[in-house]
PDB file of N, CA and C in Angstrom:
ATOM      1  N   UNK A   1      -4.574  -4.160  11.022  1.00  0.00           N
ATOM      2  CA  UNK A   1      -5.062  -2.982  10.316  1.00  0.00           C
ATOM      3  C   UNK A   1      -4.620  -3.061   8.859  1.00  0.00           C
ATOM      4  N   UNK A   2      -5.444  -3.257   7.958  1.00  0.00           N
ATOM      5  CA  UNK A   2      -5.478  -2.932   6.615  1.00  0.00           C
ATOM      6  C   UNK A   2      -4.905  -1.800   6.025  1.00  0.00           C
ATOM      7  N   UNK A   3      -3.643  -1.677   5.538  1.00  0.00           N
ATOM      8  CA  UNK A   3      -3.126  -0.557   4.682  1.00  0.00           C
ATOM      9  C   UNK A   3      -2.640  -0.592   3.490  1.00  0.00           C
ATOM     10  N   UNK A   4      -1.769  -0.232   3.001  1.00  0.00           N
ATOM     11  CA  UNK A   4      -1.218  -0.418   1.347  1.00  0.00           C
ATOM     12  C   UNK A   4       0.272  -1.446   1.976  1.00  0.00           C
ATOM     13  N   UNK A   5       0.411  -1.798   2.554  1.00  0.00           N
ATOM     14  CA  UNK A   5       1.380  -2.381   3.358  1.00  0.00           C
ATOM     15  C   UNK A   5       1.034  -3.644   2.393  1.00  0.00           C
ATOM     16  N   UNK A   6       0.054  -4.272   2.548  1.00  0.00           N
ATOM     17  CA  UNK A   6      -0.187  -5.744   2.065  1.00  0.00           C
ATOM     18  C   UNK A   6       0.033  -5.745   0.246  1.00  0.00           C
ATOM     19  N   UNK A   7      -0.024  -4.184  -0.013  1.00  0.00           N
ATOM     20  CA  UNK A   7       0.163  -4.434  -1.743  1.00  0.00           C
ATOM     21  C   UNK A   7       1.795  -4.854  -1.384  1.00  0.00           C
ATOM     22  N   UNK A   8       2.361  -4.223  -0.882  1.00  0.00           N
ATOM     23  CA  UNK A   8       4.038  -4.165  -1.321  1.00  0.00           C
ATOM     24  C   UNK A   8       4.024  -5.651  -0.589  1.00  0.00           C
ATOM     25  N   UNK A   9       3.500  -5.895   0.842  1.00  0.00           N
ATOM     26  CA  UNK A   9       4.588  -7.564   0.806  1.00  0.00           C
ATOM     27  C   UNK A   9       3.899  -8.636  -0.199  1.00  0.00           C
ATOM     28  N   UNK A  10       2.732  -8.079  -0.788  1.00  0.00           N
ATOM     29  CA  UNK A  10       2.600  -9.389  -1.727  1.00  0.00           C
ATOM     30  C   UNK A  10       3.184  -8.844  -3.416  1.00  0.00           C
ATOM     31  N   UNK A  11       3.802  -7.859  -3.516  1.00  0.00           N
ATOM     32  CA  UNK A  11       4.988  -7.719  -4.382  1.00  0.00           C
ATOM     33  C   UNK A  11       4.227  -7.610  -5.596  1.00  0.00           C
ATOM     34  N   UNK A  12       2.749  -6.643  -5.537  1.00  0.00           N
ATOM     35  CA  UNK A  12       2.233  -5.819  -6.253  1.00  0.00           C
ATOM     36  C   UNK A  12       1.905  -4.996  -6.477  1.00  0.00           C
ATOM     37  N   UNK A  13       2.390  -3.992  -6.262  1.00  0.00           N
ATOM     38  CA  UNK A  13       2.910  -2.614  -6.357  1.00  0.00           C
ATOM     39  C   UNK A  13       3.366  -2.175  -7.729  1.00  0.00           C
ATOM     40  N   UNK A  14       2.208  -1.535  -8.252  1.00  0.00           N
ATOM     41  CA  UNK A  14       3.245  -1.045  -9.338  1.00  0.00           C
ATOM     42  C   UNK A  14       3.555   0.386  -9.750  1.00  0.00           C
ATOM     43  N   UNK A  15       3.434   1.132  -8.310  1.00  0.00           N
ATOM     44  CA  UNK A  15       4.132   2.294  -7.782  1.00  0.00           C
ATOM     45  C   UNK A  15       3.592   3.488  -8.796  1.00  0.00           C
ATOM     46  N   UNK A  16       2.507   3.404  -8.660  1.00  0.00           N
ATOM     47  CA  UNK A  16       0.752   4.362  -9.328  1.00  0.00           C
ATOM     48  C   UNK A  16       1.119   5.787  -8.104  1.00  0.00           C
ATOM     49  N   UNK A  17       0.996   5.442  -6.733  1.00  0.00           N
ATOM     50  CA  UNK A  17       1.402   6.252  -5.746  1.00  0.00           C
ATOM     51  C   UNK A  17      -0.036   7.134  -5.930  1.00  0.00           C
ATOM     52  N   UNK A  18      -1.328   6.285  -6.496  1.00  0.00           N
ATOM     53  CA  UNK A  18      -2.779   6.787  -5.691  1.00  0.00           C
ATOM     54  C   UNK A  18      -2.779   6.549  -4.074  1.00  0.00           C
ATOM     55  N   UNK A  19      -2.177   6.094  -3.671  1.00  0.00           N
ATOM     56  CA  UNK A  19      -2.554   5.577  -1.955  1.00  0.00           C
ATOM     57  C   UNK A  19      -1.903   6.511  -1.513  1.00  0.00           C
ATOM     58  N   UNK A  20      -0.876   7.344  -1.932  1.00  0.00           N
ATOM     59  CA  UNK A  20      -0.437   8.625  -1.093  1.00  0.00           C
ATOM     60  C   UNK A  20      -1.616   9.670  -1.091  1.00  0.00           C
ATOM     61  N   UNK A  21      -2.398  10.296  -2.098  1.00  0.00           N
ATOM     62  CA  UNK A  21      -2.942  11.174  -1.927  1.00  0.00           C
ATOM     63  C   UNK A  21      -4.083  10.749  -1.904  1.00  0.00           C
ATOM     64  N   UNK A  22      -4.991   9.241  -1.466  1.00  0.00           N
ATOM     65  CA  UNK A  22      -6.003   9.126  -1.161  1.00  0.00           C
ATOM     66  C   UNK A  22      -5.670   8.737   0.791  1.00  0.00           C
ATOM     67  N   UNK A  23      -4.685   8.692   1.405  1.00  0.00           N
ATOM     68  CA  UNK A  23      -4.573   8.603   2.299  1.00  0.00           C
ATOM     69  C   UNK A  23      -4.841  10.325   3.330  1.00  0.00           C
ATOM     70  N   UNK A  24      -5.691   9.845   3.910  1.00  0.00           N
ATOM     71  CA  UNK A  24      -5.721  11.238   5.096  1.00  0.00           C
ATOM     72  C   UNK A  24      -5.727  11.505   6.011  1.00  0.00           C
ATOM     73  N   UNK A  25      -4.342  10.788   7.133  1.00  0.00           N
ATOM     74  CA  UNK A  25      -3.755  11.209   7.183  1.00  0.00           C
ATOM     75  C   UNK A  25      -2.334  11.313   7.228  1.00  0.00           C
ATOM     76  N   UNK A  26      -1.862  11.427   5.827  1.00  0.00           N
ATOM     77  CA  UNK A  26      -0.284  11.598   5.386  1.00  0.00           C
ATOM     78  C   UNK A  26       0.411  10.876   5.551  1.00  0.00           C
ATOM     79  N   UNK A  27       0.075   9.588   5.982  1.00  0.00           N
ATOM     80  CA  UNK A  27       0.954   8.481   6.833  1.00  0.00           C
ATOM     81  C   UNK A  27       1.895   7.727   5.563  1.00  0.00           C
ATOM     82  N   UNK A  28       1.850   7.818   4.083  1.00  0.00           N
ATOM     83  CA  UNK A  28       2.278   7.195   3.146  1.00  0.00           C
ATOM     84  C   UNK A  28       2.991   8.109   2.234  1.00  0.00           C
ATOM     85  N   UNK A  29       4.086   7.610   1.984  1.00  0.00           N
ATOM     86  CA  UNK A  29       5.433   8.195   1.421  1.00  0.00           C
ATOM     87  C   UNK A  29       5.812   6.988   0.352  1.00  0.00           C
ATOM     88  N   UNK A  30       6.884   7.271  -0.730  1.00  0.00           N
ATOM     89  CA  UNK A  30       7.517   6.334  -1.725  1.00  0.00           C
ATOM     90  C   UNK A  30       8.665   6.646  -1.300  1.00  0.00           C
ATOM     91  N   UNK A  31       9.468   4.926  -1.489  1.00  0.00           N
ATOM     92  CA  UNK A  31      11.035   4.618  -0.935  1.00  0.00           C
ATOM     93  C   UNK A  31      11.334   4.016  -1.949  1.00  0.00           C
ATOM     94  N   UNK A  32      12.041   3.861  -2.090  1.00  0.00           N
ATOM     95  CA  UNK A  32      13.065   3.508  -2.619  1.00  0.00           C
ATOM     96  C   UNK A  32      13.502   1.564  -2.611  1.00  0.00           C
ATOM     97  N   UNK A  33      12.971   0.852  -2.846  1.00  0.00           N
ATOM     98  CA  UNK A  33      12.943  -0.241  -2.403  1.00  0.00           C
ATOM     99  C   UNK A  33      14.284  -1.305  -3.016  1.00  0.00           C
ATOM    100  N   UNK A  34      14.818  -1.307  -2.420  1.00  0.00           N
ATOM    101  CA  UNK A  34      16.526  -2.161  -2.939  1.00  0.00           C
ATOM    102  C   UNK A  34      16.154  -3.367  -3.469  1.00  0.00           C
ATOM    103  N   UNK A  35      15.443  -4.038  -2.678  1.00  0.00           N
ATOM    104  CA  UNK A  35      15.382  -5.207  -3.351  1.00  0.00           C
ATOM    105  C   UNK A  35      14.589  -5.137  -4.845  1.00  0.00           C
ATOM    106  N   UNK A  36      13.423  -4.749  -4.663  1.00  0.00           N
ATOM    107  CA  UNK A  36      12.500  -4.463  -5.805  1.00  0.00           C
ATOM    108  C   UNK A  36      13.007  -3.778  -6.949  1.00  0.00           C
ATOM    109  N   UNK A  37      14.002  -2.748  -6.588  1.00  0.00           N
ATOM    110  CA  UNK A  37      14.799  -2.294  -7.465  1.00  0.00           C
ATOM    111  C   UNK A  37      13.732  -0.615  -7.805  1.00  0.00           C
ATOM    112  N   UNK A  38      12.462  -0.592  -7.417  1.00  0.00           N
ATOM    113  CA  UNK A  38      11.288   0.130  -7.722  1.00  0.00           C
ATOM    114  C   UNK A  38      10.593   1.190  -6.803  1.00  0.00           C
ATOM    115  N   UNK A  39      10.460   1.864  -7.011  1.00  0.00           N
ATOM    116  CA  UNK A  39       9.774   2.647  -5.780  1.00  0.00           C
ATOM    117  C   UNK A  39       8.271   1.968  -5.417  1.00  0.00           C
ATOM    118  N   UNK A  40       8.291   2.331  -4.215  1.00  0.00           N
ATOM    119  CA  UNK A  40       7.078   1.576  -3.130  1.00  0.00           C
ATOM    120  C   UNK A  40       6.751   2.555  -2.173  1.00  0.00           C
ATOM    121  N   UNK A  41       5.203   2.276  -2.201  1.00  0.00           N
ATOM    122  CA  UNK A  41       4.578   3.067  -1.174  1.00  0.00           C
ATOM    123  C   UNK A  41       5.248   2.528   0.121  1.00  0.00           C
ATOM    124  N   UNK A  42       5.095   3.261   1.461  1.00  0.00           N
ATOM    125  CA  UNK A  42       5.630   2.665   2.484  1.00  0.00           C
ATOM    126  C   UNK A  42       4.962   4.065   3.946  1.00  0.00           C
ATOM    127  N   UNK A  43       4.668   2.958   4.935  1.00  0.00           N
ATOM    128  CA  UNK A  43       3.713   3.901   5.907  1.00  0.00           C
ATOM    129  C   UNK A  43       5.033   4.305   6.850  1.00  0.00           C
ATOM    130  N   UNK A  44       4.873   4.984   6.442  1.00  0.00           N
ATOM    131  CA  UNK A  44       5.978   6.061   7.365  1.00  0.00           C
ATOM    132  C   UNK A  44       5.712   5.929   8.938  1.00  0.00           C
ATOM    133  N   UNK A  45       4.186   5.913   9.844  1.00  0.00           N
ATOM    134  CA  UNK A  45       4.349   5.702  11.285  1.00  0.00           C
ATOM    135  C   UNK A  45       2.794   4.789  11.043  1.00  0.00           C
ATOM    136  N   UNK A  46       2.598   3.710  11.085  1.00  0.00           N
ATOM    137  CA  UNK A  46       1.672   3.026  11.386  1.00  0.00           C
ATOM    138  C   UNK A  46       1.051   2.999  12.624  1.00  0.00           C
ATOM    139  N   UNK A  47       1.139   3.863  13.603  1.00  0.00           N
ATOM    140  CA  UNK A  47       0.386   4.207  14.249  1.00  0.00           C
ATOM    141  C   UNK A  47      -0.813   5.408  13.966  1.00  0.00           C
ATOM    142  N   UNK A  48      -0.269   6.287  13.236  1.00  0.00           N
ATOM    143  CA  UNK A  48      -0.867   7.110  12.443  1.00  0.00           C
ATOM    144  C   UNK A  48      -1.918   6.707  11.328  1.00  0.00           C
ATOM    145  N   UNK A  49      -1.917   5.127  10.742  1.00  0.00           N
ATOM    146  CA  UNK A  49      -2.668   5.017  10.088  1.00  0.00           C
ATOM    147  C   UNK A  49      -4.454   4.707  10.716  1.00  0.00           C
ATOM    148  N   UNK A  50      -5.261   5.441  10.084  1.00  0.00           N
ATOM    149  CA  UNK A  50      -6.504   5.302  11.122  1.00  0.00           C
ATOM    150  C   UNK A  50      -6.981   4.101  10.227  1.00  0.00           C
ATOM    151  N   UNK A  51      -6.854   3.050   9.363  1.00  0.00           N
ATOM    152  CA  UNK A  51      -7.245   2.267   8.888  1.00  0.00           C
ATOM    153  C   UNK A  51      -8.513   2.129   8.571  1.00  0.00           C
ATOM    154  N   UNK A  52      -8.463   3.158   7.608  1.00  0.00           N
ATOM    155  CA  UNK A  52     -10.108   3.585   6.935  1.00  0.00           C
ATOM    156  C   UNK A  52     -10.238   3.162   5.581  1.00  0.00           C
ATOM    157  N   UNK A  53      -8.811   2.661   5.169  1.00  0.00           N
ATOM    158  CA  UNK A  53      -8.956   1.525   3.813  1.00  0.00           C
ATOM    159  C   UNK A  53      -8.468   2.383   2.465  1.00  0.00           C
ATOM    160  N   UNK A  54      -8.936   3.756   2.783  1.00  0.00           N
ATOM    161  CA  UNK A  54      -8.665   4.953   1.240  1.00  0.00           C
ATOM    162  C   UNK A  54      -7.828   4.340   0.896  1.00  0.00           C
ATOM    163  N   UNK A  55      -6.438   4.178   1.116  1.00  0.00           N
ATOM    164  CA  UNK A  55      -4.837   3.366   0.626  1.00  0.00           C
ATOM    165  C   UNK A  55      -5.474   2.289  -0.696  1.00  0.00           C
ATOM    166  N   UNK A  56      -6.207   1.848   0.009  1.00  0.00           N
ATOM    167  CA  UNK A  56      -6.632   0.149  -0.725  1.00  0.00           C
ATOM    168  C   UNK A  56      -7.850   0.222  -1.739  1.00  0.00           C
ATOM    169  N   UNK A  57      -8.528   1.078  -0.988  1.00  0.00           N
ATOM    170  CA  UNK A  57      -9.949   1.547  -2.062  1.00  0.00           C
ATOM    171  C   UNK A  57      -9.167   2.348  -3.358  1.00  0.00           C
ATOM    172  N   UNK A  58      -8.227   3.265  -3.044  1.00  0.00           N
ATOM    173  CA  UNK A  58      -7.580   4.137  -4.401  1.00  0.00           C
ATOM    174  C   UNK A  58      -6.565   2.806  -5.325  1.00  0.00           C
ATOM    175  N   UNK A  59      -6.212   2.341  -4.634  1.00  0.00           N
ATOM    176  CA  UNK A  59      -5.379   1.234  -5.239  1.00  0.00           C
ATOM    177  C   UNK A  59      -5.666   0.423  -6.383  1.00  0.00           C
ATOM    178  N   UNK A  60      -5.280   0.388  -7.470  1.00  0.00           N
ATOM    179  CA  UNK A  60      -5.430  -0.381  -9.309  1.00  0.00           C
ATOM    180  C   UNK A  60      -5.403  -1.603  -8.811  1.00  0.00           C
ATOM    181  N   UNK A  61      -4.376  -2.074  -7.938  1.00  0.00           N
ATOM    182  CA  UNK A  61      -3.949  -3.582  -7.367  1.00  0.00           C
ATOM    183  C   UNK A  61      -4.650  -4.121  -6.372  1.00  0.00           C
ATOM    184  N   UNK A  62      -5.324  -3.662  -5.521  1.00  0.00           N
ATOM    185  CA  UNK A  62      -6.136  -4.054  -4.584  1.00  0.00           C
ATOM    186  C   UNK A  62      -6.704  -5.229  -4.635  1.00  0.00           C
ATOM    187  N   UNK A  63      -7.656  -5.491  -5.363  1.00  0.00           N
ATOM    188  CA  UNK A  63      -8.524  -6.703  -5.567  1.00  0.00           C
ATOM    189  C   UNK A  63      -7.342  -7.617  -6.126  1.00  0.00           C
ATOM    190  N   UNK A  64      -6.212  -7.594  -6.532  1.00  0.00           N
ATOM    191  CA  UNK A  64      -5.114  -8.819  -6.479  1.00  0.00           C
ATOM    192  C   UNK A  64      -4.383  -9.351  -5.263  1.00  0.00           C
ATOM    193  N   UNK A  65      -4.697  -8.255  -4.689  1.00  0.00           N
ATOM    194  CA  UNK A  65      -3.693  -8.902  -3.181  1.00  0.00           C
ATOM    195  C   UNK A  65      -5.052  -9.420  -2.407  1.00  0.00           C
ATOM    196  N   UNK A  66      -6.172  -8.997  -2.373  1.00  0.00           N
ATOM    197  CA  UNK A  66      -7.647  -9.756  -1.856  1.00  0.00           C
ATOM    198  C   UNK A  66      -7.140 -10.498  -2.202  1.00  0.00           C
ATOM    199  N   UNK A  67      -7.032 -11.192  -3.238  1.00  0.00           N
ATOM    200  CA  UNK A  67      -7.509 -13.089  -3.546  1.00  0.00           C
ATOM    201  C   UNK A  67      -5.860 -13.519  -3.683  1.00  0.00           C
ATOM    202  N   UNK A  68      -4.990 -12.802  -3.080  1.00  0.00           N
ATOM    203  CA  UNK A  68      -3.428 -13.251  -2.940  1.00  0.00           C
ATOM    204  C   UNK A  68      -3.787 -13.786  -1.298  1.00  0.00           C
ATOM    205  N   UNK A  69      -4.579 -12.725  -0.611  1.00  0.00           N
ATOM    206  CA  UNK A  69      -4.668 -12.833   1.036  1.00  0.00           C
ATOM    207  C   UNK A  69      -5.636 -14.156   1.298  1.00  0.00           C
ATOM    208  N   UNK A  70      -6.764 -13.971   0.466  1.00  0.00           N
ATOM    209  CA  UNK A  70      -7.508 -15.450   0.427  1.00  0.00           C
ATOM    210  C   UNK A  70      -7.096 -16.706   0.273  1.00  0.00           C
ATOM    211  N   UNK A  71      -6.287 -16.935  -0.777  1.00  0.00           N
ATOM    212  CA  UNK A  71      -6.390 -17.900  -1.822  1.00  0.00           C
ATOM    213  C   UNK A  71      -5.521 -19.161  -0.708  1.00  0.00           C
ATOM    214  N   UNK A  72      -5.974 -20.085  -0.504  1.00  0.00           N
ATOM    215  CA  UNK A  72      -5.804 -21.499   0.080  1.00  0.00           C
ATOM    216  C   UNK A  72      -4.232 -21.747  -0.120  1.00  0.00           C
TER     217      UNK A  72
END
């Protein structure tokens, strides 16, 4: 299932936090991310996500992690 999950592990995130309020339903929150040092979206119960994409469609970064997920 496709969520904003794939911006943060491909470590492009640059914590806009459109995928919280294009998400419906509520499943996305910002943490605090130690390593990153940055705040990051993060799906709070991924079962909850109905994987309807809003996260990724609202997302500035989107089409970078596409051709991060593609690319050979």
């Amino acid at each position: 299932m496709a969520n904003v999950s794939i911006i943060v592990n491909n470590d492009l995130c640059n914590s806009c936090c459109e995928c919280i309020s294009a998400c419906s339903s509520n499943s996305i929150c910002i943490m605090i991310n130690k390593v990153l040092g940055r705040p990051v979206p993060f799906v709070t119960d991924p079962s909850k996500c109905e994987g309807c994409d809003s996260c990724l469609k609202a997302c500035p970064q989107a089409e970078l992690a596409k051709q991060a997920t593609t690319a050979t």
